[in-house]
C-alpha atoms as a PDB file:
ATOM      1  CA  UNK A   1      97.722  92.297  74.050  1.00  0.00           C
ATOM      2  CA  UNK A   2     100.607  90.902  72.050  1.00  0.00           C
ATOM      3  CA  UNK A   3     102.664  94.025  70.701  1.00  0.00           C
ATOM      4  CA  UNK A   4     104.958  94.547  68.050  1.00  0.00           C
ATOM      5  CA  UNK A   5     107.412  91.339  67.647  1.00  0.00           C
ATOM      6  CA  UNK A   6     110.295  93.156  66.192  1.00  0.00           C
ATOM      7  CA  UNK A   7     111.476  95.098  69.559  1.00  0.00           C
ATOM      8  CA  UNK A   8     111.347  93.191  72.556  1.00  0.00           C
ATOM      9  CA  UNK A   9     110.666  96.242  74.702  1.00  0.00           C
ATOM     10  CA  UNK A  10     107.288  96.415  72.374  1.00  0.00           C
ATOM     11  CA  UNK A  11     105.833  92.842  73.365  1.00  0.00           C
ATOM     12  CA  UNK A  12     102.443  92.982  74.664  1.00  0.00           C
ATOM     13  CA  UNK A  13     101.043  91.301  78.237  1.00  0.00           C
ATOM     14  CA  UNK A  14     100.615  88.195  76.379  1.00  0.00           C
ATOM     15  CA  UNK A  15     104.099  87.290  75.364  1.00  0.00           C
ATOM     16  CA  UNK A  16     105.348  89.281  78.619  1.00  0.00           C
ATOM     17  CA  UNK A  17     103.107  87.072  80.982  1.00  0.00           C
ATOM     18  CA  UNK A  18     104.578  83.607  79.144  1.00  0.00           C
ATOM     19  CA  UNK A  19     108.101  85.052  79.229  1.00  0.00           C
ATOM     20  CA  UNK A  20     108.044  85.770  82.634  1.00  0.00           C
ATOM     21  CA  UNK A  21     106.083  82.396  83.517  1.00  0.00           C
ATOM     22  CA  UNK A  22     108.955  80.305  82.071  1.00  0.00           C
ATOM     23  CA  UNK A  23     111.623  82.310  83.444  1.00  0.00           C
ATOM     24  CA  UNK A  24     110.195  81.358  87.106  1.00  0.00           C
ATOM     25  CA  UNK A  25     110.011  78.033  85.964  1.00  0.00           C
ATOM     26  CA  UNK A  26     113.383  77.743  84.901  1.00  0.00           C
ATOM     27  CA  UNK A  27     114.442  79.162  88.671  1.00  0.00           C
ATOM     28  CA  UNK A  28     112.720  76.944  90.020  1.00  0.00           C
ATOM     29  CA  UNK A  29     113.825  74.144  88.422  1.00  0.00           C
ATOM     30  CA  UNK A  30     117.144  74.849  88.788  1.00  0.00           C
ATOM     31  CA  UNK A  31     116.869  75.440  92.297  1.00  0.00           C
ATOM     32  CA  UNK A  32     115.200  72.737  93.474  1.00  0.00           C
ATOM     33  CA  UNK A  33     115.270  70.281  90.362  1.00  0.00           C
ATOM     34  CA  UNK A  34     111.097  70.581  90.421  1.00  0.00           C
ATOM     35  CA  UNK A  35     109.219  69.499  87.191  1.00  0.00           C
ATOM     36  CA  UNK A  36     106.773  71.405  85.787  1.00  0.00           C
ATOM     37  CA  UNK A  37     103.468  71.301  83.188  1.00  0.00           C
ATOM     38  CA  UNK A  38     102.006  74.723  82.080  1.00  0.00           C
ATOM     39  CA  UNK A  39      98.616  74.153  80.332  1.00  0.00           C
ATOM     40  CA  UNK A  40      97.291  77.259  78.050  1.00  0.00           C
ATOM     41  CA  UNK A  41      93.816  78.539  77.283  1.00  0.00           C
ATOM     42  CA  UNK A  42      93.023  81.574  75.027  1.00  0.00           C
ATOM     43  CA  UNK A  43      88.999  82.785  75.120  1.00  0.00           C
ATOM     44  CA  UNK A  44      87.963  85.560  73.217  1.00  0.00           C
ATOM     45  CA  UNK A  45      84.310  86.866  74.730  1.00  0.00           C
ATOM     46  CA  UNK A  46      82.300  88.594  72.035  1.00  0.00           C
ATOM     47  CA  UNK A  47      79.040  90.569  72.151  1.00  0.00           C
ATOM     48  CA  UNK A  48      75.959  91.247  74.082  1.00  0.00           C
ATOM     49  CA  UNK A  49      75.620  87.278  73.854  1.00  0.00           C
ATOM     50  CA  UNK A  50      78.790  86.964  75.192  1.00  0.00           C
ATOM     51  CA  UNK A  51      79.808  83.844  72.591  1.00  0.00           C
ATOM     52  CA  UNK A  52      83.110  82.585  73.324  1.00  0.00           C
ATOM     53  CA  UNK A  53      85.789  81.752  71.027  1.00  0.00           C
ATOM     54  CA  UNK A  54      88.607  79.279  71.348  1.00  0.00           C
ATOM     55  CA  UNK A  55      91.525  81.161  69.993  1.00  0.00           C
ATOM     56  CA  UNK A  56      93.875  77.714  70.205  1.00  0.00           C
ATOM     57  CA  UNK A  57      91.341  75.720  68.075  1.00  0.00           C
ATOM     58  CA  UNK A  58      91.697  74.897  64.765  1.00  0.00           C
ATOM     59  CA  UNK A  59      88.178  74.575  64.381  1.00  0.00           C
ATOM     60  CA  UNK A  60      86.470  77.766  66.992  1.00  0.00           C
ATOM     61  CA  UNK A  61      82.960  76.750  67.692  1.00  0.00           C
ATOM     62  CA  UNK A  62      80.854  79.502  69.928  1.00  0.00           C
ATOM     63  CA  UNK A  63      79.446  79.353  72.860  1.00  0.00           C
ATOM     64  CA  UNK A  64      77.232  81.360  75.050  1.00  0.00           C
ATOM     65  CA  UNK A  65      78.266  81.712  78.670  1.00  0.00           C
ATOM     66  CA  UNK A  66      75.311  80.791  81.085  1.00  0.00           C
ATOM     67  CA  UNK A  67      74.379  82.973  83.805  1.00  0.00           C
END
């Protein structure tokens, strides 16, 4: 998901996705002098108890997705 960060044309969909994401952005705002606010989540899901992990916090506390 993130790839190898010594050769761009190894990056992963992760750092891909944001590239491209702020590339658009910065058309856009160029274009049309538009302002922008990009807001990021990473979950991890784990096991049969599908716990969830926040991979942004310092702190990751589980928690079980409800049904």
């Amino acid at each position: 998901m993130i790839g190898v960060d010594d050769n761009p044309q190894n990056l992963g969909v992760i750092p891909c996705a944001i590239a491209w994401l702020f590339k658009i952005i910065n058309e856009q705002k160029e274009q049309t002098g538009a302002r922008f606010s990009v807001r990021v989540s990473a979950v991890e899901v784990t096991g049969k108890q599908e716990t969830l992990k926040d991979l942004l916090a310092d702190v990751a506390a589980g928690t079980k997705i409800r049904s």
